[in-house]
Protein backbone atom coordinates (compact mmCIF):
# COMPACT_ATOMS: atom_id res chain seq x y z
CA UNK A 1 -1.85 -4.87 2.84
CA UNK A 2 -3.32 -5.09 5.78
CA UNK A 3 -2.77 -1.67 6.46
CA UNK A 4 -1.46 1.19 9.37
CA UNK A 5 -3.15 4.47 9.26
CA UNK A 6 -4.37 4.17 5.81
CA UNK A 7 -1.18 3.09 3.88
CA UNK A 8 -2.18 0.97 1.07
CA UNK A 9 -1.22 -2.02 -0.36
CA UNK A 10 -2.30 -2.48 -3.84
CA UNK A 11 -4.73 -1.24 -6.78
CA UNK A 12 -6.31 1.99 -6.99
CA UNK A 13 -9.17 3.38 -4.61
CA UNK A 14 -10.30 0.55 -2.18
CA UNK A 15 -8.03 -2.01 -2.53
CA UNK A 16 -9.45 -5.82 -2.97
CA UNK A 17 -6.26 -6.60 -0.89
CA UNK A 18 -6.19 -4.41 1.71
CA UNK A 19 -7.97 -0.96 3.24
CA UNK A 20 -7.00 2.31 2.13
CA UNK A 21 -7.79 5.37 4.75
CA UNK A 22 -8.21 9.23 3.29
CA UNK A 23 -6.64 10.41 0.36
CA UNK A 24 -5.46 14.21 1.30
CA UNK A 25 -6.81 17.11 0.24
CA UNK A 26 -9.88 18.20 -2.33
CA UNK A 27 -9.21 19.61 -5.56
CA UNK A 28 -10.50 22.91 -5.87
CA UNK A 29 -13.03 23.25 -8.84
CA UNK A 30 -11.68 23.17 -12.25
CA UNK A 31 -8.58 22.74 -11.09
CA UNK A 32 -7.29 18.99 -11.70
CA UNK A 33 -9.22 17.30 -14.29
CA UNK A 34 -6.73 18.36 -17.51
CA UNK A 35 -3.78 17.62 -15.28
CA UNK A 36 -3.20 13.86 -15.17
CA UNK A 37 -0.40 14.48 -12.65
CA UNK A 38 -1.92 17.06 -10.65
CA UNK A 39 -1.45 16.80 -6.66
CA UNK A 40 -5.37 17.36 -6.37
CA UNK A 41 -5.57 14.28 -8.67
CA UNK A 42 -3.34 11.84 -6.59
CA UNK A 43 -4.15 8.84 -8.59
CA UNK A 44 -7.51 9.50 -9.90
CA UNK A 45 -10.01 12.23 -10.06
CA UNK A 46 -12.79 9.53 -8.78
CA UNK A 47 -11.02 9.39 -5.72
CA UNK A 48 -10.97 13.65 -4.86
CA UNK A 49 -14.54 14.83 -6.11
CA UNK A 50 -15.05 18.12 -4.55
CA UNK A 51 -17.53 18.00 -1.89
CA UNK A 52 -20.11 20.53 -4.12
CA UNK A 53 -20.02 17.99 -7.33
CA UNK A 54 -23.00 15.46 -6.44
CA UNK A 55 -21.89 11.80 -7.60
CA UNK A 56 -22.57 10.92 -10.92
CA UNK A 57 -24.48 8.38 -11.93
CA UNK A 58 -23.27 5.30 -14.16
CA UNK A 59 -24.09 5.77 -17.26
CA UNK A 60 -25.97 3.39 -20.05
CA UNK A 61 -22.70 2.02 -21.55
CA UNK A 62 -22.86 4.87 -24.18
CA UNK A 63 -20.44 4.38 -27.42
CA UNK A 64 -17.85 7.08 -27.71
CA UNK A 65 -16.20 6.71 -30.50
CA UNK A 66 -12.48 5.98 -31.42
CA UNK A 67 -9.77 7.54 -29.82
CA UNK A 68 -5.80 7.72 -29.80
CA UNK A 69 -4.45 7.82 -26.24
CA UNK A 70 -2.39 10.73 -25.16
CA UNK A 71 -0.15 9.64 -21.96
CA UNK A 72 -1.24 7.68 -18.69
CA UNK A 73 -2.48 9.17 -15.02
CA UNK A 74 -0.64 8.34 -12.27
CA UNK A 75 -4.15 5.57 -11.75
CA UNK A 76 -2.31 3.07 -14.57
CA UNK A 77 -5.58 4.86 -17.12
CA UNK A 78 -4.88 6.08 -20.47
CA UNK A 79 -5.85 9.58 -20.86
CA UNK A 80 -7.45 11.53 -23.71
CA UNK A 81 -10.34 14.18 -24.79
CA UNK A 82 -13.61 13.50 -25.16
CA UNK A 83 -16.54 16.91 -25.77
CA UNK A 84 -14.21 18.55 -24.04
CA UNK A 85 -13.38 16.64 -20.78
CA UNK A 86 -10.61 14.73 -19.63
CA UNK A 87 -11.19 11.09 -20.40
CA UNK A 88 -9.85 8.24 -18.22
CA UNK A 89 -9.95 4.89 -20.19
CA UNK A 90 -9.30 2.08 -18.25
CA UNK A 91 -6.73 -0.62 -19.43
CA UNK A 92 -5.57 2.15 -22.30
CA UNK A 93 -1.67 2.77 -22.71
CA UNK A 94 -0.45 5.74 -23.88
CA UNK A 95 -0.25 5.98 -27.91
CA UNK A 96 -2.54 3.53 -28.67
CA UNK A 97 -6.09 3.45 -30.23
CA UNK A 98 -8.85 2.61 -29.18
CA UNK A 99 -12.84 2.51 -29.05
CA UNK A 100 -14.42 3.21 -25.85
CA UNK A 101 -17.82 3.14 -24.02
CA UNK A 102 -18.98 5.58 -21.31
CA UNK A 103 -19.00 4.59 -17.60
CA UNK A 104 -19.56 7.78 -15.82
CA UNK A 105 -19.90 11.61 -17.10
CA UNK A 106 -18.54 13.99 -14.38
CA UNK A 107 -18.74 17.55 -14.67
CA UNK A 108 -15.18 18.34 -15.31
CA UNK A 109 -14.27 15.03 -16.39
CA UNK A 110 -15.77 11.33 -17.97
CA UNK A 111 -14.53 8.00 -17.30
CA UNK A 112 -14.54 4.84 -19.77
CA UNK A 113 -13.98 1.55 -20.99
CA UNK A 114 -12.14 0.28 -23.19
CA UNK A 115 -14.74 -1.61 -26.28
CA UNK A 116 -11.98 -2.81 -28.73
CA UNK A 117 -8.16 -1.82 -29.21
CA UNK A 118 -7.73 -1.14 -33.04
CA UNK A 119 -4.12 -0.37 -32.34
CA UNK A 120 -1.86 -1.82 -29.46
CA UNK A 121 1.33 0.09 -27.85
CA UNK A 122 4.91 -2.46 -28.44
CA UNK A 123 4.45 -1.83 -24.43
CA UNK A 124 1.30 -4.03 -24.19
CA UNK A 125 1.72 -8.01 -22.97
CA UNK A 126 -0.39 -10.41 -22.28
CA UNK A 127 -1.40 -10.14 -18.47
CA UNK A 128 -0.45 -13.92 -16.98
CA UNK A 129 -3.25 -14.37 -14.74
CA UNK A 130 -6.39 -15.77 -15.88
CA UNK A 131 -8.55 -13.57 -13.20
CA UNK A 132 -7.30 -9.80 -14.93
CA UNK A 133 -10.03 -9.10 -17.00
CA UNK A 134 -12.12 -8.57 -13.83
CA UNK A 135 -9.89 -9.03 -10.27
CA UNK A 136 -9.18 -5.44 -9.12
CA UNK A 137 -6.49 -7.13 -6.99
CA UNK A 138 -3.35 -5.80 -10.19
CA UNK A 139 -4.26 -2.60 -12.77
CA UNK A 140 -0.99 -2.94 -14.86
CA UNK A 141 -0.22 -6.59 -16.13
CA UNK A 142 -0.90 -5.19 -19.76
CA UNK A 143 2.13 -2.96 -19.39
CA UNK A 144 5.30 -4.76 -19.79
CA UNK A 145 7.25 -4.50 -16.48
CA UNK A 146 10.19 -2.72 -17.36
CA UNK A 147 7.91 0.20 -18.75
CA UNK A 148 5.52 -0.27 -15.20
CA UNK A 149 9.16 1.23 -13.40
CA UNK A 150 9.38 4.18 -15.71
CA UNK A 151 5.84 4.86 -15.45
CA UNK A 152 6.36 4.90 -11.88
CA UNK A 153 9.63 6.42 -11.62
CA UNK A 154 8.31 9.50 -14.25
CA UNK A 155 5.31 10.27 -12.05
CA UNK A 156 7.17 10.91 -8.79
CA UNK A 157 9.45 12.93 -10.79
CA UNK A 158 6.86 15.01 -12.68
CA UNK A 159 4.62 15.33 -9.11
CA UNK A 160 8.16 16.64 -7.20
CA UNK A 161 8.34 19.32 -10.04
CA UNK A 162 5.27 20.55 -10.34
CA UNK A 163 4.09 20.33 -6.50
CA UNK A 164 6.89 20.66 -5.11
CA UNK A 165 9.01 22.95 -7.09
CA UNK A 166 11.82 20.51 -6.52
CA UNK A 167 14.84 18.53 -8.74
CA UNK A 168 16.36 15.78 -7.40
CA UNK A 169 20.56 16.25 -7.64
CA UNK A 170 20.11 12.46 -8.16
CA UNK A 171 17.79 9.62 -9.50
CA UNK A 172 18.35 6.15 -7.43
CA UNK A 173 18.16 3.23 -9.02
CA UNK A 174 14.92 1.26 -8.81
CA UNK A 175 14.58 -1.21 -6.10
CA UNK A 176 13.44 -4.18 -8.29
CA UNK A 177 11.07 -7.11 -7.07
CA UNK A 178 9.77 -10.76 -8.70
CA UNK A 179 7.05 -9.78 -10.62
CA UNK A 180 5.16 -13.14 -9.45
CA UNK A 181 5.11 -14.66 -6.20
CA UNK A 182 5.76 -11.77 -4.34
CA UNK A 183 2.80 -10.69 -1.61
CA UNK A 184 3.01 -12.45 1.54
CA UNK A 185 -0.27 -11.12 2.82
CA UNK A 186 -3.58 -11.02 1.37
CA UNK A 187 -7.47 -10.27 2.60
CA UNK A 188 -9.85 -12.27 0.59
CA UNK A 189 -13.51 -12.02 0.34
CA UNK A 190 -16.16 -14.42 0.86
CA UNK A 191 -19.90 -14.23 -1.36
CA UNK A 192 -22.71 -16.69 -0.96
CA UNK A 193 -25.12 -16.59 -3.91
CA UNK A 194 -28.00 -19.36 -3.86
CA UNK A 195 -25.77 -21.77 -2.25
CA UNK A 196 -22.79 -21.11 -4.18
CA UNK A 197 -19.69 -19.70 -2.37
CA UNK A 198 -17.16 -17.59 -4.13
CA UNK A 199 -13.56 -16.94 -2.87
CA UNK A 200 -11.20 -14.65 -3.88
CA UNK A 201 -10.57 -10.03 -4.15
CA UNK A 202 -13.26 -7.96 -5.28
CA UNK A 203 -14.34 -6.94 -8.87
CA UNK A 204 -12.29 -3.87 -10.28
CA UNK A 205 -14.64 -0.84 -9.31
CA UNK A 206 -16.89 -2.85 -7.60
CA UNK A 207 -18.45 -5.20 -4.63
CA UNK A 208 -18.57 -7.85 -6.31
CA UNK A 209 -15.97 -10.70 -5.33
CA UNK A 210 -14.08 -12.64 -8.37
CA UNK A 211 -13.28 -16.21 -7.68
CA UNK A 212 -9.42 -16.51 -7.50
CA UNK A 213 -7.99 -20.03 -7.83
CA UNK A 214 -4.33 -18.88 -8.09
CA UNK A 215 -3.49 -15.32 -7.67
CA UNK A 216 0.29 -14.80 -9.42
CA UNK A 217 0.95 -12.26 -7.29
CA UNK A 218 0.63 -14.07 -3.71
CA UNK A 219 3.49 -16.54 -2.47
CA UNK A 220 3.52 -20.06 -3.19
CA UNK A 221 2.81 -21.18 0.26
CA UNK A 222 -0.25 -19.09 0.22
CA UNK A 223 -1.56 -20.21 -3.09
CA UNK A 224 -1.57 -23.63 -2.01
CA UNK A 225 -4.24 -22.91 0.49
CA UNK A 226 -7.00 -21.75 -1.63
CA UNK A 227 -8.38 -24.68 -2.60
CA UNK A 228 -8.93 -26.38 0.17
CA UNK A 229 -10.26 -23.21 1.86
CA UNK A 230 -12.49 -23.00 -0.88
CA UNK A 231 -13.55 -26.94 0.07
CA UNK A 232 -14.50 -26.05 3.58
CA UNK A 233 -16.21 -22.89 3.12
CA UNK A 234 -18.19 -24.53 0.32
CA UNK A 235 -19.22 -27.08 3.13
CA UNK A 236 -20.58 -24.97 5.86
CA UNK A 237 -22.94 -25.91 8.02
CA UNK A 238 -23.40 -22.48 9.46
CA UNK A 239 -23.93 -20.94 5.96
CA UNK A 240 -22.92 -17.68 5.07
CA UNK A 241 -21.10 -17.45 8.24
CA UNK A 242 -17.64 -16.43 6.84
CA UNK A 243 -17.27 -12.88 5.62
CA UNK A 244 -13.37 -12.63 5.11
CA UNK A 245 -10.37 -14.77 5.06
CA UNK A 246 -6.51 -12.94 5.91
CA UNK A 247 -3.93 -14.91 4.35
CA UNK A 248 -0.18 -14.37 6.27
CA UNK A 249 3.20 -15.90 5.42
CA UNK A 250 6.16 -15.27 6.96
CA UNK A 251 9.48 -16.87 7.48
CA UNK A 252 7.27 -18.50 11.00
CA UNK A 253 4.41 -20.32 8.78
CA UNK A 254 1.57 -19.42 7.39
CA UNK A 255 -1.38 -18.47 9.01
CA UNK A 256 -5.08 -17.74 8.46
CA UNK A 257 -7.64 -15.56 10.43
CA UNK A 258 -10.71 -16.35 9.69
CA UNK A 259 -13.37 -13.31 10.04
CA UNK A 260 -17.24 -14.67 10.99
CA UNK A 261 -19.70 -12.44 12.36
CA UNK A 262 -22.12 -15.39 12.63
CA UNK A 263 -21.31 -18.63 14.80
CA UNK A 264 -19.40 -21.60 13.30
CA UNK A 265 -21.10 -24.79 14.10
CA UNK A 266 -19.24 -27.42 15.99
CA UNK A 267 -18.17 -29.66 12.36
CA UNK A 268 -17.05 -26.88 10.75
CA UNK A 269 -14.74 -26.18 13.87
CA UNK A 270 -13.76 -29.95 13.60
CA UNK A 271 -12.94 -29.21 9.97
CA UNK A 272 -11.14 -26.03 10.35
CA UNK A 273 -9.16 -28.28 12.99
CA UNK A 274 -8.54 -30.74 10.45
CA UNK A 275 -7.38 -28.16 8.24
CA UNK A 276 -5.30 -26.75 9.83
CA UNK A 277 -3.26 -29.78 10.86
CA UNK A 278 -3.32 -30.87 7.54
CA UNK A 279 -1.99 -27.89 5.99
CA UNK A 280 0.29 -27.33 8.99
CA UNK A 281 -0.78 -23.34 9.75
CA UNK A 282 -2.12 -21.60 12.52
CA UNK A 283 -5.63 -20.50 12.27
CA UNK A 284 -7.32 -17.85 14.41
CA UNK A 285 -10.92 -16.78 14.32
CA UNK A 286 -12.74 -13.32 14.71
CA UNK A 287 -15.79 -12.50 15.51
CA UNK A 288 -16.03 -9.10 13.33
CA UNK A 289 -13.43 -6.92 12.34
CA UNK A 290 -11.22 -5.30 15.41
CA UNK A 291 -12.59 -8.01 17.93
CA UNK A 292 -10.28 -10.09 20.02
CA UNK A 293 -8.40 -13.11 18.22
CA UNK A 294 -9.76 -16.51 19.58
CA UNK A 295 -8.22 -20.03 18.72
CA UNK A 296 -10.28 -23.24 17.63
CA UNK A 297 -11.62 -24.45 20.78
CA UNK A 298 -12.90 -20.22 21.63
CA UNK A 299 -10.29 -19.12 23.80
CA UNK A 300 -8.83 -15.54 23.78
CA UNK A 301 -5.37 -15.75 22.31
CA UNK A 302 -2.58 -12.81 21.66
CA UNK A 303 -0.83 -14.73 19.05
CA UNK A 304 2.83 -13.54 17.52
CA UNK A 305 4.35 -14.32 13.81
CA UNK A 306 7.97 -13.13 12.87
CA UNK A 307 9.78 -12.25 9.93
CA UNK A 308 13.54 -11.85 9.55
CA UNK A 309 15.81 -9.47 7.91
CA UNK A 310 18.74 -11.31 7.33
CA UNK A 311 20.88 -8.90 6.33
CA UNK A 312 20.97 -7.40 10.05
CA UNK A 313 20.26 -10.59 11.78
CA UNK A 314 16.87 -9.99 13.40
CA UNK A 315 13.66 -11.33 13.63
CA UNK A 316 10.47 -8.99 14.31
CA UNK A 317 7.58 -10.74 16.31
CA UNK A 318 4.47 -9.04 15.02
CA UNK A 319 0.58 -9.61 16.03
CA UNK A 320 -1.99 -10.57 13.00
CA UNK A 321 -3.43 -7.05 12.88
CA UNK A 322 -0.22 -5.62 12.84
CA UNK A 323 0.92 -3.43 9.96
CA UNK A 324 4.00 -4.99 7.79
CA UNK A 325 5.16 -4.68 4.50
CA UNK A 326 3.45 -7.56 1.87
CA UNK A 327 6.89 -7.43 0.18
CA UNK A 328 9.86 -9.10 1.49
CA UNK A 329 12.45 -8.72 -0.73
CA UNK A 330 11.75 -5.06 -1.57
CA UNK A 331 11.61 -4.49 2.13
CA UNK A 332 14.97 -5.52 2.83
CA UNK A 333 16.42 -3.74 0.03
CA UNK A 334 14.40 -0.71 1.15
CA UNK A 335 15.54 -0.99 4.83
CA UNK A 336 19.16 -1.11 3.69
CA UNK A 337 19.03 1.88 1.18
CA UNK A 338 17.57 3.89 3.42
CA UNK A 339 20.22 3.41 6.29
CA UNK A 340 22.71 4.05 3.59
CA UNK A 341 20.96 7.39 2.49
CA UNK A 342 21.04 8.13 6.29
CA UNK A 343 25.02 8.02 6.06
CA UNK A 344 25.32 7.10 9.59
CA UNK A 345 28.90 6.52 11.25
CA UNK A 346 27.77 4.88 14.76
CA UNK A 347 27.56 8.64 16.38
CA UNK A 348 24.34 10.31 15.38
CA UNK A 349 20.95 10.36 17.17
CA UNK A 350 17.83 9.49 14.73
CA UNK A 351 14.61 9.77 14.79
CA UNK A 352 12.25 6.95 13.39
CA UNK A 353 8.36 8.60 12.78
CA UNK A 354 5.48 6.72 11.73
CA UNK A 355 8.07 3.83 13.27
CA UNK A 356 5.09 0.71 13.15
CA UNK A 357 6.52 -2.05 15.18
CA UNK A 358 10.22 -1.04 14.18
CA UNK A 359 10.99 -2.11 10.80
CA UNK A 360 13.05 0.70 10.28
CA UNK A 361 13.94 1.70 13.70
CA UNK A 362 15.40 -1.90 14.73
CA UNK A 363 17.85 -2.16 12.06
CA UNK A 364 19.05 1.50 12.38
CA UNK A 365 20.25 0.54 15.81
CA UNK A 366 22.81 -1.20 14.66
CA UNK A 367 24.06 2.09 12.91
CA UNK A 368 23.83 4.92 15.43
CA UNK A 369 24.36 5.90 19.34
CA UNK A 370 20.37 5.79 19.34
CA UNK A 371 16.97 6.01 17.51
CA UNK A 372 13.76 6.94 18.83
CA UNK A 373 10.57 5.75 17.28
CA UNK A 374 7.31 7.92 17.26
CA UNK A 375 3.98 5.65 16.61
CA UNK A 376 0.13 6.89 16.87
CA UNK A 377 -0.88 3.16 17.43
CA UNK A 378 0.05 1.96 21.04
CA UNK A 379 -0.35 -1.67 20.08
CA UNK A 380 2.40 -1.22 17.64
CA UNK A 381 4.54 0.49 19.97
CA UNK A 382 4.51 -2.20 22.29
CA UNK A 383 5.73 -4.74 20.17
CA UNK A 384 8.46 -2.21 19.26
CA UNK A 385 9.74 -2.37 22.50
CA UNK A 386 9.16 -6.15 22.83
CA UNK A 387 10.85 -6.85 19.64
CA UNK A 388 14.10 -4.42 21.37
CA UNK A 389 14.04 -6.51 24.46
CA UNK A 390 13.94 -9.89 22.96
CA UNK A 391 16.27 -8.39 20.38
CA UNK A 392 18.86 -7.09 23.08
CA UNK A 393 18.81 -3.51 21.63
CA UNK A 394 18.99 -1.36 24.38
CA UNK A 395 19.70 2.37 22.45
CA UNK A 396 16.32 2.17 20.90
CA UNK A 397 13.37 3.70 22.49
CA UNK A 398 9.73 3.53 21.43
CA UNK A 399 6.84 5.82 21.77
CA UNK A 400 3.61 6.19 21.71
CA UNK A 401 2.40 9.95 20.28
CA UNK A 402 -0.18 11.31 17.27
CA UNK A 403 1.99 12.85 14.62
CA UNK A 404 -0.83 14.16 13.19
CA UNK A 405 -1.27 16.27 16.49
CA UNK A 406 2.00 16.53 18.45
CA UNK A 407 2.88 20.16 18.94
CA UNK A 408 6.53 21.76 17.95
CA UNK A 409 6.67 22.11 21.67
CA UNK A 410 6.43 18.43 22.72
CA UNK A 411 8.39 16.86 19.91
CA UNK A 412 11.24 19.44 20.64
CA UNK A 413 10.76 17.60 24.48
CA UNK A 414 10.83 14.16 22.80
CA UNK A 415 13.85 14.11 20.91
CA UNK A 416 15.69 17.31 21.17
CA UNK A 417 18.18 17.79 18.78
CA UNK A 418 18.61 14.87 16.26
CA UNK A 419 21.16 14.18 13.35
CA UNK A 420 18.70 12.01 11.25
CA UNK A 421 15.63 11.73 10.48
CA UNK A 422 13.78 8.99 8.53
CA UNK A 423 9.72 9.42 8.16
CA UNK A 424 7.62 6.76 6.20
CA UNK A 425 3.72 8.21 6.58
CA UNK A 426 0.75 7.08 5.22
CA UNK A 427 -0.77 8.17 2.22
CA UNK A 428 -2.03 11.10 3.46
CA UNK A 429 1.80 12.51 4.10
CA UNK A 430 2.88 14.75 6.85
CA UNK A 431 1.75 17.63 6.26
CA UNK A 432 0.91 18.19 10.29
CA UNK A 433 4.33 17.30 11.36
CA UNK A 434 6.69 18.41 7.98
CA UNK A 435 7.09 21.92 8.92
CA UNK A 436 8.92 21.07 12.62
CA UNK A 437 11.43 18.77 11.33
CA UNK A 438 13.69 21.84 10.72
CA UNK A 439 13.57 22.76 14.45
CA UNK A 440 15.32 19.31 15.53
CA UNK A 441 17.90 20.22 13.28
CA UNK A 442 18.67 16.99 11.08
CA UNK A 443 21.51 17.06 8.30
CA UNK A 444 19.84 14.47 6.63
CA UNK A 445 16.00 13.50 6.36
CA UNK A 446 15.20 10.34 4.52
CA UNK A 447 11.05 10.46 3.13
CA UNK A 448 9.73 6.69 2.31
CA UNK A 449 6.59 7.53 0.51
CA UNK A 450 3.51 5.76 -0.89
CA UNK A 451 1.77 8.57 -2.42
CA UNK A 452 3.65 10.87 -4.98
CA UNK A 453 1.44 13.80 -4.62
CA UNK A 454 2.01 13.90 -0.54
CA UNK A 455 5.54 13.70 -1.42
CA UNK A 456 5.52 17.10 -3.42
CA UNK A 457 3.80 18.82 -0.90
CA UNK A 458 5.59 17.96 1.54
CA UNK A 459 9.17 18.26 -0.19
CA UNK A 460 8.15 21.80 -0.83
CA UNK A 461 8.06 22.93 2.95
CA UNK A 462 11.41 21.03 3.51
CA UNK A 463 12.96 23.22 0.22
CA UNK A 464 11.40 26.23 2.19
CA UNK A 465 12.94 25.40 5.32
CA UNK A 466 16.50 25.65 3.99
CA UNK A 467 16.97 21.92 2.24
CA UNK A 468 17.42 20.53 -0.88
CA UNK A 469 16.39 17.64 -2.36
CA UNK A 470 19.85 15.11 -2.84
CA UNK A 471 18.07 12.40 -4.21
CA UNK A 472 15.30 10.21 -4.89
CA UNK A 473 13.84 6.90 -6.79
CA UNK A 474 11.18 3.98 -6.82
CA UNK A 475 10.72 0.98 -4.75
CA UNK A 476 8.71 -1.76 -7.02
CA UNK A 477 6.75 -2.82 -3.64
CA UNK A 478 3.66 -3.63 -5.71
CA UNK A 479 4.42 -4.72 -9.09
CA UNK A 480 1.56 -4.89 -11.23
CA UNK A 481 -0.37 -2.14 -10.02
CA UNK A 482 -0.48 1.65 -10.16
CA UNK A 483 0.94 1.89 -6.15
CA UNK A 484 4.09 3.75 -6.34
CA UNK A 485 6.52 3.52 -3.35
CA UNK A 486 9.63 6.29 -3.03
CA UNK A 487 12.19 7.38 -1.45
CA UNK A 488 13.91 10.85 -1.14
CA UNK A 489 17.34 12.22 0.49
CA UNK A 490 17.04 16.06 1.72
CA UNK A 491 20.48 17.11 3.32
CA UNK A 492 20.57 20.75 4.84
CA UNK A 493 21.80 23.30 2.29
C-alpha cells in the first residue's frame, strides 16, 4: 500500500507493493532470537539487528542438513535449531521436514532455504500464481487459507500475552476477505537490462524486479492493464526513462501515475495518450517521487479519486499520494466493527487519531454528537475536511497535530474530555501518545493495529492505566502474506 507514516501493505521487510517506515524498537542482545514471537522480533529478527551486530554476509549456499520444523514466526518462516541458533527457513510450515541450505549466519541466529521438502504438512497447497517461487509481492500461498487466519489470529494472541500481560475477555470473529482479486492498489517496478524491460514487484529479499503478467492478488480491472503497459514501456523512445508504475482502482476508475525521473519524448506522450483513451483511465506523470502530479500535455494538476462505503452512504475524494486501505471489502467490514465495538448511542464525543483523510472519522459521524480527527500529515487533513464539506457533516472536525510529539497538555486542550476513542497507528504503535489516553477519560478505546508486537506494548500501559482488555480478533486485510491486521476493545475497569 501506498503507505501513511510507515503502515505497510504487504510481505515482510520492504514490501514489493508498497513502503514500509521503522519497525520499533531494538532487541537487546540475546534477547529475541529463541523467541519466534518475541516483541523485539516483530516479524523477523532480519528486520531488528541490534545496532552493535555488523551485517552478515550471505553466505556460499552451504548444505545444512535435514530438519523437522518446530512452529512458524510471526514472518510466515518455519522455525527450528541449527548448531545452536535459531533457524528461519523460508517457505517451511510447521511439522514438516525438510533439507535446507544456508543464506546468512548471524550471531544469535541463521537464516535458510528451503533445498527439498522430504515431508509436507496436510496444511501445504499449491500456491495459484505462477510468479511465487520468486515475487516477494505474497509469503503464504503454500499455507492453506483457513490455517493463514489461525496463524494470524494465534500470533496476536500469543504477542498480547507475553508483551502485554493481557487476555482478551473475548476473541472476535475474523473479518474474512477473497483470497484473489482483492488489492486495489499496487506500486510496480520497472528494470531495463540490455534492452529488455521487465515489469512487475521485486524479487523476495531482493532488488531484483520479477516480471508479473497477472498478479492474483490485484483486482481485475487492474490486471487488465499490464500488458499493454508492458507494450509501451517496451517501446520507449526515451529508454530507461520509467522507474515506477502506481496502479489505483476505485469505485471512480482506474488510474495510473507514472514515475520518470528522465524526460518522456514527445511519441511516447502520444502513446501514453493513446493509452489511456483506450483503456479509459486517468494517467498522471511524476517527475521523481514526492514531486508535483502533472497531466499528459505537462501541466500541474491536483487530481481527486473516490471510493464509497456503501454501507453509510459516502464517498471519500482522496489525492493519488494519499494513504487508503488496498482492501475494500475488509475495510468496510472493519469500519463497521469498529463503530460497533465503540457502542455509540448518538451522545458521546470521540476522538479519531492517526484519522488519514477520515476513513474512520466520516462514518463515525453518523453515530455520535461529534468526532475529532488528529492527523500528522496536513495534506491528509485537508481532504478530511473537504470530504466533511462536500459530505455535509458538520460535527466532524479535523486537525492537523504530530502524535508522536503532542504533549498531555495540548491534547487535553484539543479534545477535552472524550467518551471514545478509536486509534489506528502505524506500525511503529503509539507508544508516544498511549500513556495520555487515560487523562481524556474514554470508557471505551478501540486499537486497529498492523503490527502485533506494538499492540502488546501498548495494551500493557492501557492495563496499567486502569483498563482491561474486552476483546480482540483479525482482519484478513492482506491475505496471502504474513501482514496481520487487529483490532482490540479496552473498556475502563
Amino acid at each position: 500500500m501506498s503507505n501513511r507514516n510507515g503502515k505497510s501493505g504487504s510481505g515482510s521487510g520492504k514490501s514489493p507493493f508498497t513502503k514500509t517506515g521503522k519497525l520499533g524498537q531494538k532487541p537487546r542482545a540475546g534477547k529475541s532470537a529463541d523467541k519466534p514471537f518475541a516483541f523485539e522480533v516483530d516479524d523477523s529478527p532480519r528486520l531488528n539487528r541490534p545496532r552493535s551486530e555488523k551485517k552478515p554476509q550471505p553466505m556460499d549456499d552451504m548444505r545444512l542438513g535435514e530438519f523437522v520444523i518446530d512452529r512458524m514466526g510471526h514472518d510466515g518462516r518455519g522455525i527450528t535449531k541449527w548448531n545452536g541458533k535459531t533457524l528461519f527457513v523460508e517457505g517451511a510450515l510447521a511439522g514438516e521436514q525438510i533439507s535446507a541450505r544456508l543464506v546468512r549466519d548471524h550471531a544469535r541466529y541463521a537464516e535458510a532455504r528451503m533445498e527439498k521438502l522430504l515431508e509436507p504438512s496436510p496444511d501445504r497447497v499449491q500456491a495459484s500464481c505462477a510468479h511465487y517461487a520468486e515475487c516477494g509481492g505474497c509469503d503464504l500461498q503454500h499455507f492453506k487459507p483457513e490455517q493463514q487466519l489461525v496463524f494470524k489470529q494465534t500470533a496476536v494472541l500469543q504477542q498480547l500475552e507475553l508483551w502485554g500481560g493481557a487476555k482478551p475477555k473475548q476473541i472476535l470473529p475474523p473479518i474474512l476477505s477473497p483470497t484473489t482479486g482483492y488489492r486495489r492498489r499496487a506500486r510496480l517496478a520497472v528494470n531495463y537490462d540490455q534492452g529488455e524491460v521487465t515489469l512487475g514487484f521485486r524479487k523476495r529479499n531482493s532488488r531484483q524486479v520479477v516480471q508479473v503478467d497477472l498478479c492474483s492478488v490485484l483486482v481485475p480491472e487492474l490486471n487488465q492493464l499490464l500488458a499493454p503497459l508492458k507494450h509501451w514501456l517496451t517501446n520507449l523512445r526515451a529508454a530507461e526513462a520509467v522507474t515506477h508504475v502506481e496502479l489505483i482502482s476505485t469505485e471512480s476508475g482506474a488510474a495510473l501515475v507514472i514515475r520518470h525521473p528522465q524526460p518522456l519524448a514527445t511519441a511516447d506522450l502520444d502513446d501514453l495518450k493513446t493509452f489511456k483513451d483506450i483503456q479509459g483511465i486517468n494517467i498522471w506523470l511524476q517527475a521523481k517521487e514526492g514531486t508535483q502530479l502533472q497531466d499528459l500535455q505537462g501541466q500541474d494538476i491536483d487530481p481527486r479519486l473516490a471510493y464509497s462505503m456503501a454501507d453509510f452512504k459516502l464517498e471519500l475524494d482522496f489525492h493519488p499520494h494519499d494513504f487508503i486501505q488496498v482492501n475494500p471489502a475488509v475495510n468496510a467490514k472493519m469500519v463497521e466493527q469498529a463503530i460497533g465495538l465503540l457502542a455509540l448511542t448518538g451522545k458521546e464525543r470521540v476522538l479519531d487519531l492517526f484519522c488519514g483523510i477520515g476513513n474512520f472519522t466520516l462514518p463515525i459521524a453518523s453515530k455520535c454528537a461529534e468526532v475529532i480527527g488528529i492527523e500528522a500529515v496536513e495534506s491528509m487533513v485537508e481532504r478530511g475536511r473537504e470530504n466533511a464539506a462536500k459530505l455535509g457533516i458538520t460535527n466532524a472536525h479535523f486537525l492537523a497535530a504530530n502524535l508522536l510529539t503532542l504533549s498531555e497538555h495540548r491534547l487535553n486542550q484539543i479534545c477535552g474530555k472524550v467518551d471514545a476513542i478509536l486509534l489506528d497507528p502505524p506500525r511503529d504503535g503509539a507508544k508516544e501518545i498511549i500513556d495520555k489516553l487515560s487523562q481524556l477519560s474514554p470508557s471505551r478505546i478501540v486499537y486497529v493495529s498492523c503490527n502485533p508486537a506494538t499492540l502488546a506494548r501498548d495494551a500493557k500501559v492501557l492495563l496499567a492505566a486502569g483498563y482491561q482488555l474486552d476483546s480482540v480478533g483479525v482482519l484478513d486485510m492482506f491475505p496471502h502474506t504474513a501482514h496481520i491486521e487487529s483490532m482490540a476493545l479496552f473498556t475502563r475497569r
